[in-house]
Protein backbone atom coordinates (compact mmCIF):
# COMPACT_ATOMS: atom_id res chain seq x y z
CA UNK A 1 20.53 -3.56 -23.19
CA UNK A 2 20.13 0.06 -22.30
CA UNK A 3 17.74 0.72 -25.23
CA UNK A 4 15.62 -1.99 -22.98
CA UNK A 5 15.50 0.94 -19.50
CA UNK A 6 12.40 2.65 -18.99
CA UNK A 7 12.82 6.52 -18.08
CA UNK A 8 10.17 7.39 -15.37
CA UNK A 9 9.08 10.70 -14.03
CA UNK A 10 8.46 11.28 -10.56
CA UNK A 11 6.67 14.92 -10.74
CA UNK A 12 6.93 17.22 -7.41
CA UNK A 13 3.11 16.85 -6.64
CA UNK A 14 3.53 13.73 -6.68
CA UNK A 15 6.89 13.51 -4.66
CA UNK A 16 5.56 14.70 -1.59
CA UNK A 17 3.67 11.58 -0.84
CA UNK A 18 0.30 10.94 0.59
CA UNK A 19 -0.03 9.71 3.96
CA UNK A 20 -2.05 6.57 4.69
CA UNK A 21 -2.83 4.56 7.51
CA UNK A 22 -5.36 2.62 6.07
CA UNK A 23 -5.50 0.35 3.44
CA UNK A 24 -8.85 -1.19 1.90
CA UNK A 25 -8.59 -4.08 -0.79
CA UNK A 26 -11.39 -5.55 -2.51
CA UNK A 27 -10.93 -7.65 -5.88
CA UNK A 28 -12.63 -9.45 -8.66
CA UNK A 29 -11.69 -12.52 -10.94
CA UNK A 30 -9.86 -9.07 -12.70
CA UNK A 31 -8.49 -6.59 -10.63
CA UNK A 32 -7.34 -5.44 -7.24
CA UNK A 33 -8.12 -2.41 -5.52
CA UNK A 34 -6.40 -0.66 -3.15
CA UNK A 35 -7.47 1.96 -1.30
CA UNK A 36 -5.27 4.14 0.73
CA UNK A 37 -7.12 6.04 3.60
CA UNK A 38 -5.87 8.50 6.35
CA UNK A 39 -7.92 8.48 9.63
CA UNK A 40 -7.71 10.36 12.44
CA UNK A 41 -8.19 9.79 16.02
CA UNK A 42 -12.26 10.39 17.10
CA UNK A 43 -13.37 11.53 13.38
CA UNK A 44 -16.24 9.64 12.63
CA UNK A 45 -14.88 9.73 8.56
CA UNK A 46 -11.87 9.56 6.28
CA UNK A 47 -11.33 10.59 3.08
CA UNK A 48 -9.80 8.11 0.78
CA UNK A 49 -6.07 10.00 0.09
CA UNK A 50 -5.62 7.32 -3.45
CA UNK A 51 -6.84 4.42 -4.97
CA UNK A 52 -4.67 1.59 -6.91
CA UNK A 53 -5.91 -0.59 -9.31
CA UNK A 54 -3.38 -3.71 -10.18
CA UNK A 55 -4.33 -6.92 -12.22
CA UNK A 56 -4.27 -9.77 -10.05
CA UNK A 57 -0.22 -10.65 -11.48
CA UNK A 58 0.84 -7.41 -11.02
CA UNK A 59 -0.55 -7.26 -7.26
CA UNK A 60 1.14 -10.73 -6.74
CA UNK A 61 4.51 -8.95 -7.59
CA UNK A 62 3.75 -5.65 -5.55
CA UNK A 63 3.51 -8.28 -2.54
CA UNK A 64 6.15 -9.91 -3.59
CA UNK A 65 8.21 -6.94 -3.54
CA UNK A 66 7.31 -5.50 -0.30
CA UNK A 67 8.01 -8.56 1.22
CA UNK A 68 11.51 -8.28 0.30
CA UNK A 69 11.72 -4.66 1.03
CA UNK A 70 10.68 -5.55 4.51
CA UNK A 71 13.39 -8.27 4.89
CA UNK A 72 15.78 -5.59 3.65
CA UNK A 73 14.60 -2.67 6.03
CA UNK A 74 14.64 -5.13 9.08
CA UNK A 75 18.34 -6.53 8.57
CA UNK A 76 19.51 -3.49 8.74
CA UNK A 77 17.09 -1.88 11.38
CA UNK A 78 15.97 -4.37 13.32
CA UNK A 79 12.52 -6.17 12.69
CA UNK A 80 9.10 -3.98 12.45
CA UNK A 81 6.86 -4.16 15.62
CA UNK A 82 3.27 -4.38 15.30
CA UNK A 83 1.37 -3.53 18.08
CA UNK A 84 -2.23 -4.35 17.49
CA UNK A 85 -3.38 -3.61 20.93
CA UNK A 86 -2.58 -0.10 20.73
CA UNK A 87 -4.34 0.87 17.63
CA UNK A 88 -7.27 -1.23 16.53
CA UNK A 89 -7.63 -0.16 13.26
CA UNK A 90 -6.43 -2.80 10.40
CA UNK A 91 -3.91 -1.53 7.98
CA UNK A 92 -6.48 -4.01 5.59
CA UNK A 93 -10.09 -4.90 5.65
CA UNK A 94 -8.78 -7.76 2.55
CA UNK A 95 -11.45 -10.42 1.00
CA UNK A 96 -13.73 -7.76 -0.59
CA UNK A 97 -14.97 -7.39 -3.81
CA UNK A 98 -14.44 -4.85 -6.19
């Protein structure tokens, strides 16, 4: 079994992390795309910070697995609030096309 594991990198740029509050997903009969955006209170633009570009199986597991890592953050600290009424911007705009 162990020749089966993948080694995978995780270089220091790209440890740091990008910051999004924003998420835009469009899609075709081929592809989703994702992209992350960070806006900022009374800019009139935002800069797209990454985009992610999944087949439509591989985005069915990605929600999958957040799903699960949700269920897993909240038993052990308490469920997520979402608080719509206090910021009006969608993490999601979903239903586009790419």
């Amino acid at each position: 079994m162990e020749e089966n594991k993948m080694q995978i990198t995780l270089t220091p740029e790209v440890a740091d992390g990008t910051y999004a509050n924003l998420a835009i997903i469009a899609h075709s009969p081929s592809e989703f795309v994702i992209d992350f955006v960070r806006t900022m209170p009374g800019m009139k633009e935002a800069k797209v910070q990454s985009r992610i570009i999944l087949t439509p199986d591989n985005t069915k597991k990605l929600l999958h697995a957040l799903q699960e890592n949700v269920a897993k953050y909240e038993r052990v600290f308490g469920e997520i609030e979402t608080n719509h009424a206090a910021n009006n911007i969608p993490m999601s705009f979903g239903g586009g096309q790419a």
